[in-house]
Protein backbone atom coordinates (compact mmCIF):
# COMPACT_ATOMS: atom_id res chain seq x y z
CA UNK A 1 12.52 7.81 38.36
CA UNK A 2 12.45 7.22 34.93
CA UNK A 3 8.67 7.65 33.09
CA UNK A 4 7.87 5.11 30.71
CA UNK A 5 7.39 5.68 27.05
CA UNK A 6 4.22 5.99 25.41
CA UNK A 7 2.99 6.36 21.96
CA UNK A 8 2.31 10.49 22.52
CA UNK A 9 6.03 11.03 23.54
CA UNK A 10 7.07 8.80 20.56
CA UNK A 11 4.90 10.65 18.62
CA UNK A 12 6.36 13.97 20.11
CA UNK A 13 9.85 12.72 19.52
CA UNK A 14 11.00 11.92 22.70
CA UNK A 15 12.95 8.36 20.92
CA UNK A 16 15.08 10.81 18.81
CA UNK A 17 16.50 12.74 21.67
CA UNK A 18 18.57 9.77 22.95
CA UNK A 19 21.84 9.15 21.46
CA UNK A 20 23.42 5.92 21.93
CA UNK A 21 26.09 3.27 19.77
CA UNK A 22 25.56 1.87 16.42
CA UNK A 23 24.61 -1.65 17.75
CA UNK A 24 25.87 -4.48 15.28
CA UNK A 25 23.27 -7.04 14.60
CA UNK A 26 24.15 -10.63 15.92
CA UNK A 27 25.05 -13.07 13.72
CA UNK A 28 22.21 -15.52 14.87
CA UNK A 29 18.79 -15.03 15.78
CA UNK A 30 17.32 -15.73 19.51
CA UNK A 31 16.03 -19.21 19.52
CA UNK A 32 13.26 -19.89 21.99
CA UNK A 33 11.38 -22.69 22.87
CA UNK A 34 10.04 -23.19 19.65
CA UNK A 35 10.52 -22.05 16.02
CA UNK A 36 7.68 -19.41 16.13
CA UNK A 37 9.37 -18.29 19.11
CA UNK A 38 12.60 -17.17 17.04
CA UNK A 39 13.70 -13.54 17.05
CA UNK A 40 15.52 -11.99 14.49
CA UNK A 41 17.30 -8.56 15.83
CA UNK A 42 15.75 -5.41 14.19
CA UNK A 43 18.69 -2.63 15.52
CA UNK A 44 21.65 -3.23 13.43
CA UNK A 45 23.96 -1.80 10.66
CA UNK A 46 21.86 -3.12 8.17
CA UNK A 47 18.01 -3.22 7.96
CA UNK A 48 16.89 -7.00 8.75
CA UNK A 49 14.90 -8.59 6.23
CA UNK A 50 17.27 -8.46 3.11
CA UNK A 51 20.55 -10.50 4.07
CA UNK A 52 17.93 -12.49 6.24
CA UNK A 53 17.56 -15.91 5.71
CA UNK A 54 14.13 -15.21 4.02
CA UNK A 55 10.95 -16.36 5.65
CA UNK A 56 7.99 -18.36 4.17
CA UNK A 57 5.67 -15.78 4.33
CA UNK A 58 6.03 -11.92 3.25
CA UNK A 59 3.96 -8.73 2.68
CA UNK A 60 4.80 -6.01 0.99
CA UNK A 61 3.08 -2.85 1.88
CA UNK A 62 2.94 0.19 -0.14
CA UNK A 63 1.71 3.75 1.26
CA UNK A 64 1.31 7.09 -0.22
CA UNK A 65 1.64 9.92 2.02
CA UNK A 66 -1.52 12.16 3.07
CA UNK A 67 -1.52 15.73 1.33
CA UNK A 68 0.13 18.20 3.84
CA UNK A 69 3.02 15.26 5.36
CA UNK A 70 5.93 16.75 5.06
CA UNK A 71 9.64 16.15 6.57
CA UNK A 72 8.59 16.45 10.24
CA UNK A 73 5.54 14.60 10.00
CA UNK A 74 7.34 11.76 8.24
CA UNK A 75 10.04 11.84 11.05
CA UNK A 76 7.47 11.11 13.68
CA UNK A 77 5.48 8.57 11.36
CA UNK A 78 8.95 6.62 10.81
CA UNK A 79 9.84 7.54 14.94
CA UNK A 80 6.35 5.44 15.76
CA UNK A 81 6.71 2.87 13.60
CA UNK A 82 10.23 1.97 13.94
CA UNK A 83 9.16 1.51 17.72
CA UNK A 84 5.99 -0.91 16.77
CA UNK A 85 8.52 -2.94 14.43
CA UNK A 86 11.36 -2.96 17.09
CA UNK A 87 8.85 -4.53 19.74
CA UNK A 88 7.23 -6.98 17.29
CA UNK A 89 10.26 -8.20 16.15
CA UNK A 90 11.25 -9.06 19.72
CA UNK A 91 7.91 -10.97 20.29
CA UNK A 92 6.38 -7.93 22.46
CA UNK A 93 3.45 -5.62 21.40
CA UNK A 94 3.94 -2.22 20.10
CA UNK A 95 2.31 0.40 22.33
CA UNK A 96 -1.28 0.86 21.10
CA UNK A 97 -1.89 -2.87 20.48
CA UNK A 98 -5.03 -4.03 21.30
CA UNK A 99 -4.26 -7.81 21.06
CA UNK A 100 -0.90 -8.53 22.43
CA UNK A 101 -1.40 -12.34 22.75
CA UNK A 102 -0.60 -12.00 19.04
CA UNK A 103 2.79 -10.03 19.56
CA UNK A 104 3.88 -13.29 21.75
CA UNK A 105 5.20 -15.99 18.63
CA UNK A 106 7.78 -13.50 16.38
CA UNK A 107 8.56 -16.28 14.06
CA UNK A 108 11.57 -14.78 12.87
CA UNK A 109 9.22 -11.93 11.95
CA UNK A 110 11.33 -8.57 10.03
CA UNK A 111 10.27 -5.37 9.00
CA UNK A 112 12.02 -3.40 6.76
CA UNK A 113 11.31 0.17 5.05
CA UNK A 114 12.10 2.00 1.78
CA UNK A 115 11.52 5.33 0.97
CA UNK A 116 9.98 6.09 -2.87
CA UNK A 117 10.82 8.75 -4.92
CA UNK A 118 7.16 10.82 -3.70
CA UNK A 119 8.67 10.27 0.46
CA UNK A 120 11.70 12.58 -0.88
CA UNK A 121 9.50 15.01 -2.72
CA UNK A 122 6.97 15.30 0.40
CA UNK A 123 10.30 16.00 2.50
CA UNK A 124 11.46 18.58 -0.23
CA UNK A 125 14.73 16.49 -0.22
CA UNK A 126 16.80 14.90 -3.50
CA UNK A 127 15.02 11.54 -4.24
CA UNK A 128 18.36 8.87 -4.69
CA UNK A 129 15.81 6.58 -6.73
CA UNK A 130 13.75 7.09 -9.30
CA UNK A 131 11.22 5.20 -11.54
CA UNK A 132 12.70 2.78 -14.20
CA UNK A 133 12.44 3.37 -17.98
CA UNK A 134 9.78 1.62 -19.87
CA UNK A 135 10.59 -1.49 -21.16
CA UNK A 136 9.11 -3.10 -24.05
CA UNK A 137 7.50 -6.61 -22.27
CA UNK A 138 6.14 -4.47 -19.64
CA UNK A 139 2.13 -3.80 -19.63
CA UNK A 140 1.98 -2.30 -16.27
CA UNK A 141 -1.09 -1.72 -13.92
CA UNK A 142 -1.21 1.63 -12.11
CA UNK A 143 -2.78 -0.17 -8.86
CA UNK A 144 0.98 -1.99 -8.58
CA UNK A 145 2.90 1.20 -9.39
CA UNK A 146 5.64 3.33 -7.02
CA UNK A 147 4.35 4.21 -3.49
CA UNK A 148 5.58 7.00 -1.20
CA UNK A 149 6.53 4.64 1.51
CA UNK A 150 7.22 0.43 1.38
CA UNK A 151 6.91 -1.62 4.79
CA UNK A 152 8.17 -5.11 3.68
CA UNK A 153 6.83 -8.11 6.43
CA UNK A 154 8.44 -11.29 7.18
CA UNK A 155 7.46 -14.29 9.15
CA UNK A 156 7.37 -17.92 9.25
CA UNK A 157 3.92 -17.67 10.68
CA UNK A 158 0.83 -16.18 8.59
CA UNK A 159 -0.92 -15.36 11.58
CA UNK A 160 2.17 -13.05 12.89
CA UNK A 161 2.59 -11.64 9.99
CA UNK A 162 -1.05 -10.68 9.39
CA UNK A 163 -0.61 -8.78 13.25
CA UNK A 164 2.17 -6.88 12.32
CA UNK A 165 0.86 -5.48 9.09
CA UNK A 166 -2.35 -4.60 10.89
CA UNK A 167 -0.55 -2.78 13.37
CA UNK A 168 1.84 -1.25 11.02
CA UNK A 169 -1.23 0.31 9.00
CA UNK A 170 -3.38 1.20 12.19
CA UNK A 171 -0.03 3.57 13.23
CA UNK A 172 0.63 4.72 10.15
CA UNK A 173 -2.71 5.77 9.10
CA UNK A 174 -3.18 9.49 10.01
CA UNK A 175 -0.10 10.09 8.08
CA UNK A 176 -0.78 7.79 4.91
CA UNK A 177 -3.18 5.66 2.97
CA UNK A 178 -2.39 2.26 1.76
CA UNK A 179 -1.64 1.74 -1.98
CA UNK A 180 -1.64 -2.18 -2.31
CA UNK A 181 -0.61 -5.23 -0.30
CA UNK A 182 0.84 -7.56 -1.94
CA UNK A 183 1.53 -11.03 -0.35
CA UNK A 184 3.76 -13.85 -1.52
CA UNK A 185 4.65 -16.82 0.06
CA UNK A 186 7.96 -19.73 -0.54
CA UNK A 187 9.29 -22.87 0.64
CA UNK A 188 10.96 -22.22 4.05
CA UNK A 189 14.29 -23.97 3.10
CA UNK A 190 17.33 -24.15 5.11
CA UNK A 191 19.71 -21.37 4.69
CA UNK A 192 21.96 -21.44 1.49
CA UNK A 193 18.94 -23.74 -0.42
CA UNK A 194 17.29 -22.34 -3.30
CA UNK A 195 13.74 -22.18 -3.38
CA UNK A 196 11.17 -22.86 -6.23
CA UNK A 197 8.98 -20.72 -8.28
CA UNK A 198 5.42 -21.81 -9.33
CA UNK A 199 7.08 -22.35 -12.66
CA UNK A 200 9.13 -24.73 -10.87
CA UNK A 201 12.16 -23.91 -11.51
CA UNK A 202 15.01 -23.06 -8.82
CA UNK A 203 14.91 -19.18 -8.63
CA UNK A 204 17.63 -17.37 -7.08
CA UNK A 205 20.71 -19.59 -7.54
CA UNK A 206 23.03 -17.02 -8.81
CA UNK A 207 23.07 -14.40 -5.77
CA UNK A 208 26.01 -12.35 -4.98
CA UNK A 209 27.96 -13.87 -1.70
CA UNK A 210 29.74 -10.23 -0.91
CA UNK A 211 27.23 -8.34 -0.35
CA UNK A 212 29.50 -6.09 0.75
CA UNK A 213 30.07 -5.26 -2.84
CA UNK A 214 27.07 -5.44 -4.79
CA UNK A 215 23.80 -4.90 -1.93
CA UNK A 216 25.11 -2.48 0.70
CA UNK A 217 25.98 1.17 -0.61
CA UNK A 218 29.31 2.23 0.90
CA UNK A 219 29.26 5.87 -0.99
CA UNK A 220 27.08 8.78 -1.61
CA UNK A 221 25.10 10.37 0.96
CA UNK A 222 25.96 9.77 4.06
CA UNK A 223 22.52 9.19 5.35
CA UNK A 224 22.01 5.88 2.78
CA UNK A 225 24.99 3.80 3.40
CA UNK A 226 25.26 1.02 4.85
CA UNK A 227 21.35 0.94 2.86
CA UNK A 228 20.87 -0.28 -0.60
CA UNK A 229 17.76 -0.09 -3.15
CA UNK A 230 14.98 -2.41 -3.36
CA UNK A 231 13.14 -3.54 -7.32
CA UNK A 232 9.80 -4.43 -6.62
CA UNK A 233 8.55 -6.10 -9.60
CA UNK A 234 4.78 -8.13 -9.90
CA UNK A 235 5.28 -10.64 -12.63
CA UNK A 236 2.10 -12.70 -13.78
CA UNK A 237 2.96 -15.98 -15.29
CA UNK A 238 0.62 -17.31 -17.19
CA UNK A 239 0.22 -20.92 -15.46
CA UNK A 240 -1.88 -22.62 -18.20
CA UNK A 241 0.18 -22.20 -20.92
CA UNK A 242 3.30 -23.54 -19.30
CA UNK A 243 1.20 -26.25 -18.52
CA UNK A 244 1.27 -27.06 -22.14
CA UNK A 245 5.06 -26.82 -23.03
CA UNK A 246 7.00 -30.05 -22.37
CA UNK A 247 10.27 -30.70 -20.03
CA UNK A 248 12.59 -30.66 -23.13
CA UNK A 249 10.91 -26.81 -24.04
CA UNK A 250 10.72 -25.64 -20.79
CA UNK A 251 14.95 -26.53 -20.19
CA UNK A 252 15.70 -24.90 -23.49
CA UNK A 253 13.58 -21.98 -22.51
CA UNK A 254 15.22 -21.44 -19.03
CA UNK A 255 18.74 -23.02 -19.93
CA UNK A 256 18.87 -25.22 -16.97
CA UNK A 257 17.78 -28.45 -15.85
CA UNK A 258 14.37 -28.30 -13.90
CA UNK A 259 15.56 -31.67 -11.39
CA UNK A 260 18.36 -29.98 -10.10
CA UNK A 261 19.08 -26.36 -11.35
CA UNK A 262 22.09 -27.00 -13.28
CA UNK A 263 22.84 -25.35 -16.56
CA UNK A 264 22.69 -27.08 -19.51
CA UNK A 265 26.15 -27.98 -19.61
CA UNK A 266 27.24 -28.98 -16.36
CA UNK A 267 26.08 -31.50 -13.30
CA UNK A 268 25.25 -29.28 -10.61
CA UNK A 269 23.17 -26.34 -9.97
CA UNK A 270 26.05 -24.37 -8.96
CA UNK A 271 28.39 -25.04 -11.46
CA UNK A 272 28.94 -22.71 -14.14
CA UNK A 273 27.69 -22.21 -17.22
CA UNK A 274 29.32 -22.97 -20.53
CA UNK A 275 28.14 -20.34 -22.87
CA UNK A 276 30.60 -21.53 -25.77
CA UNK A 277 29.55 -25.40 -25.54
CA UNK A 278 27.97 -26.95 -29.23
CA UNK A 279 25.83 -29.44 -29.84
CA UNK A 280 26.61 -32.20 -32.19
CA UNK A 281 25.42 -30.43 -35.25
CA UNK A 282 26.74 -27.35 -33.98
CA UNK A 283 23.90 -25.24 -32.07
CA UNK A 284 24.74 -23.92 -28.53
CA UNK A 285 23.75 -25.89 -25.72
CA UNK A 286 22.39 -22.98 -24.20
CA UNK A 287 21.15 -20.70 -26.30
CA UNK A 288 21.36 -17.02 -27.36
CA UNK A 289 17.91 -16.57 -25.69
CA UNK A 290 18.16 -18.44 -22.99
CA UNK A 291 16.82 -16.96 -19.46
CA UNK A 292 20.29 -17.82 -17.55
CA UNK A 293 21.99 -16.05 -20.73
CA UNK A 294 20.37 -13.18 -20.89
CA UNK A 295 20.33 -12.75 -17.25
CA UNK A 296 24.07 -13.71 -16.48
CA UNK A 297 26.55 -11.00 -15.01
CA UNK A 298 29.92 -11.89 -15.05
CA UNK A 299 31.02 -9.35 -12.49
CA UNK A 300 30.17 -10.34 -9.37
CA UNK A 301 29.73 -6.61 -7.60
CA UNK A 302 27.12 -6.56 -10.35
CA UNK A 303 25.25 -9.38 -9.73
CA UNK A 304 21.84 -8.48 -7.65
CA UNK A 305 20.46 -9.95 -4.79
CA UNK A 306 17.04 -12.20 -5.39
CA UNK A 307 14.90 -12.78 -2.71
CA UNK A 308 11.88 -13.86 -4.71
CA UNK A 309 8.31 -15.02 -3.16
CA UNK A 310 5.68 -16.51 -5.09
CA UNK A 311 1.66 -15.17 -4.95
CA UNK A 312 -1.51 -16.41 -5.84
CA UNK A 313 -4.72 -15.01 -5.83
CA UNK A 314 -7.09 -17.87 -6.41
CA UNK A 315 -8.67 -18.78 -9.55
CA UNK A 316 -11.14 -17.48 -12.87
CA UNK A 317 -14.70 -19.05 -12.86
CA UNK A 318 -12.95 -20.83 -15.66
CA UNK A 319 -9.88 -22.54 -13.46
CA UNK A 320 -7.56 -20.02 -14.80
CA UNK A 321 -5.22 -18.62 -12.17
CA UNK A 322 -3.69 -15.41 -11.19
CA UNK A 323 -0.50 -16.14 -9.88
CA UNK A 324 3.47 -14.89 -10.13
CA UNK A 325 6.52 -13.93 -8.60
CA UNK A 326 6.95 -10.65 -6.44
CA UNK A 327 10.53 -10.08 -7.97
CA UNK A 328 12.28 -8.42 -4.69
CA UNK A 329 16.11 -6.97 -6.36
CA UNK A 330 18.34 -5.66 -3.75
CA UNK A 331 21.66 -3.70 -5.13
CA UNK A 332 23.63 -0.68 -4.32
CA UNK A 333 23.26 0.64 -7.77
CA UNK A 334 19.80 0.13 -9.69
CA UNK A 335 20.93 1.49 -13.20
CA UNK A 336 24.33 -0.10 -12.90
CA UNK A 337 23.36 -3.40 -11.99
CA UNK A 338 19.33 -4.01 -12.22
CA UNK A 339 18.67 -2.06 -15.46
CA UNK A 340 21.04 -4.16 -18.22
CA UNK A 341 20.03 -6.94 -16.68
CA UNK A 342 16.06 -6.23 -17.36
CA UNK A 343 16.96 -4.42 -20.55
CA UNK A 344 18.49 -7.90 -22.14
CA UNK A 345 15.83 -9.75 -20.99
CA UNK A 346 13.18 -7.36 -22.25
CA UNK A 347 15.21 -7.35 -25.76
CA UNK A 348 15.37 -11.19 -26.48
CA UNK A 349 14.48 -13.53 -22.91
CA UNK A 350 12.73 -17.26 -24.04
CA UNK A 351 10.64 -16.86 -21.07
CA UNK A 352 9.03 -13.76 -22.09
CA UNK A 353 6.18 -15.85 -23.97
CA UNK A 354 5.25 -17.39 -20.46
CA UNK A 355 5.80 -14.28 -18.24
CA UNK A 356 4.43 -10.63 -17.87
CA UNK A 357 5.64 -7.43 -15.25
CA UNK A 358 2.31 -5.76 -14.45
CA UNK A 359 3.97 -4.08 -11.46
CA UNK A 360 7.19 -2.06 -10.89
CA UNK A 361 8.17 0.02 -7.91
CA UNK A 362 11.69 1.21 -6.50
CA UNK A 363 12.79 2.51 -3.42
CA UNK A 364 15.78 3.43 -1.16
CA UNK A 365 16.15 0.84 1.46
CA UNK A 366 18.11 3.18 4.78
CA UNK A 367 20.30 1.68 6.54
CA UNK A 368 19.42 -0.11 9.95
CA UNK A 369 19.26 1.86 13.70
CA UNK A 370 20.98 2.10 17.09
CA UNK A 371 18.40 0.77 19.49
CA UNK A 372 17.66 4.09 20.74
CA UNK A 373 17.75 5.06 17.34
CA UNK A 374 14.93 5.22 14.01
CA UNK A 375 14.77 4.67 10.65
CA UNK A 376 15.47 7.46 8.63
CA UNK A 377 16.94 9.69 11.48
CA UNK A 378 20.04 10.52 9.73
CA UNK A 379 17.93 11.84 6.70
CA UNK A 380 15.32 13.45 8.61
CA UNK A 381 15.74 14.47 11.81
């Protein structure tokens, strides 16, 4: 008769003696009676919550590891809570939860984990990520900095999302400590629509469409493809004085039309952009400084993936607010394809005066699990 799991044989690692088929991730999620009923498929290829349509509510969790975690310990931390996301994500609770009514509504809930550079040096293993080089524009705060471990949450409902994060951190925490939460928050659009910033502009409309190419690694070690990296970047936009700039500066500064998205020169926000196009007296249409110029890539396997969410975190005495964009940048490469990007917009972006990074933090995204498998088992069990 078979004995059921529990959270001590988990812990034990029990999971990671079962061998079974790569299981590739349906196209479609599970749809229910209702939309907070939806289930997106954790076991996969690929980790869910990147290529997912993204949700209108994330949190991204970042953990240092306790002193003494090493390689096994981390195999059993990543053993239990691959198990608690596998169940959540399927709308059931994870072993030890103590309020499963709230497992019930998934809401297209994800969880996905990255690995920082201080995971690899716990495990006494080569890091494939490490910190970015300074870049002039950035005044970064140490309480947003790198973390050992990331646990990115995704739902369409707050109140999911806000279960799964305390159950994530209630697992997790004899074997780390939280470094910061940070929560963020977009329209929920239909797939293939581009959402808006708090700027209001349309943020994410040039995103590679083979991801293939550009997001999932197909070489180096064998444990990370099928993986990619993840750029977490905090940017605080300073709210007020973009208040104060007018349509006409704000287009110039971003080099698009704020109605629609599209660039200067054309109709549409998908068309392209004419970098060579004049005015009447001779000036580019676009110009050198430009946000969509200094961020464009004309090869598309180095384009990065933007899956952007917006925070805010209420208001000064004085009405001022703290808000921004958690900058999420998946690629396969970070110094091929993230670092020229942020390097030309550190040297000469418009948008600079109205935008600063106070946050930066990279990690190695694995790639997903068999459904008797774990994230991370091909690197450490």
């Amino acid at each position: 008769m078979t004995q059921p799991l529990t959270r001590r044989g988990l812990l034990a690692g029990g999971a990671a003696t079962v061998v079974g088929a790569l299981a590739a991730r349906p196209t479609a999620p599970t749809a229910q009676a209702s939309p907070t009923a939806v289930a997106e498929p954790f076991d996969g290829v690929h980790q869910a919550g990147i290529a997912t349509p993204p949700q209108a509510h994330a949190v991204f969790a970042g953990f240092d590891l306790r002193t003494g975690v090493g390689k096994e310990a981390i195999g059993r931390l990543l053993r239990l809570l691959t198990d608690d996301a596998r169940r959540l994500t399927g709308g059931r609770p994870a072993l030890a939860d103590t309020e499963p009514e709230l497992a019930t509504m998934p809401a297209r809930l994800t969880v996905t984990f990255g690995f920082g550079p201080g995971l690899f040096a716990a495990a006494d293993l080569e890091s494939p990520v490490r910190p970015l080089p300074p870049f002039k524009t950035d005044q970064l705060r140490k309480k947003w900095g790198g973390a050992d471990l990331l646990v990115q949450i995704g739902s369409d409902d707050t109140l999911t999302l806000a279960h799964a994060l305390r159950m994530i951190v209630k697992d997790a925490r004899a074997f780390a400590r939280v470094r910061w939460t940070q929560r963020g928050f977009r329209r929920s659009a239909p797939s293939g629509e581009t959402q808006r910033n708090l700027m209001g502009q349309l943020d994410g409309t040039v995103n590679p469409t083979d991801l293939d190419g550009a997001v999932w690694i197909s070489d180096g070690p064998q444990w990370l493809r099928g993986g990619t990296t993840l750029v977490l970047r905090r940017i605080r936009m300073k709210l007020e004085e973009w208040d104060a700039t007018d349509r006409v500066g704000r287009e110039f500064t971003i080099g698009r039309r704020l109605d629609n998205g599209a660039p200067l020169t054309g109709r549409a926000e998908r068309d392209e952009p004419d970098f060579n196009a004049l005015t009447r007296v001779g000036f580019p249409v676009i110009s050198e400084f430009a946000h969509i110029r200094r961020a464009h890539v004309e090869d598309p396997g180095l384009r990065i993936l933007r899956r952007p969410y917006n925070y805010d975190e209420g208001l000064s005495r004085e009405g001022r607010s703290d808000s921004g964009l958690l900058f999420a940048s998946y690629q396969a490469d970070i110094e091929r394809q993230f670092v020229p990007i942020q390097r030309r917009l550190a040297e000469g972006d418009l948008l600079n005066e109205w935008v600063t990074t106070i946050g930066s933090a990279v990690f190695a995204i694995p790639p997903g699990c068999s459904p008797t498998g774990w994230i991370g088992d091909r690197l450490l069990a």
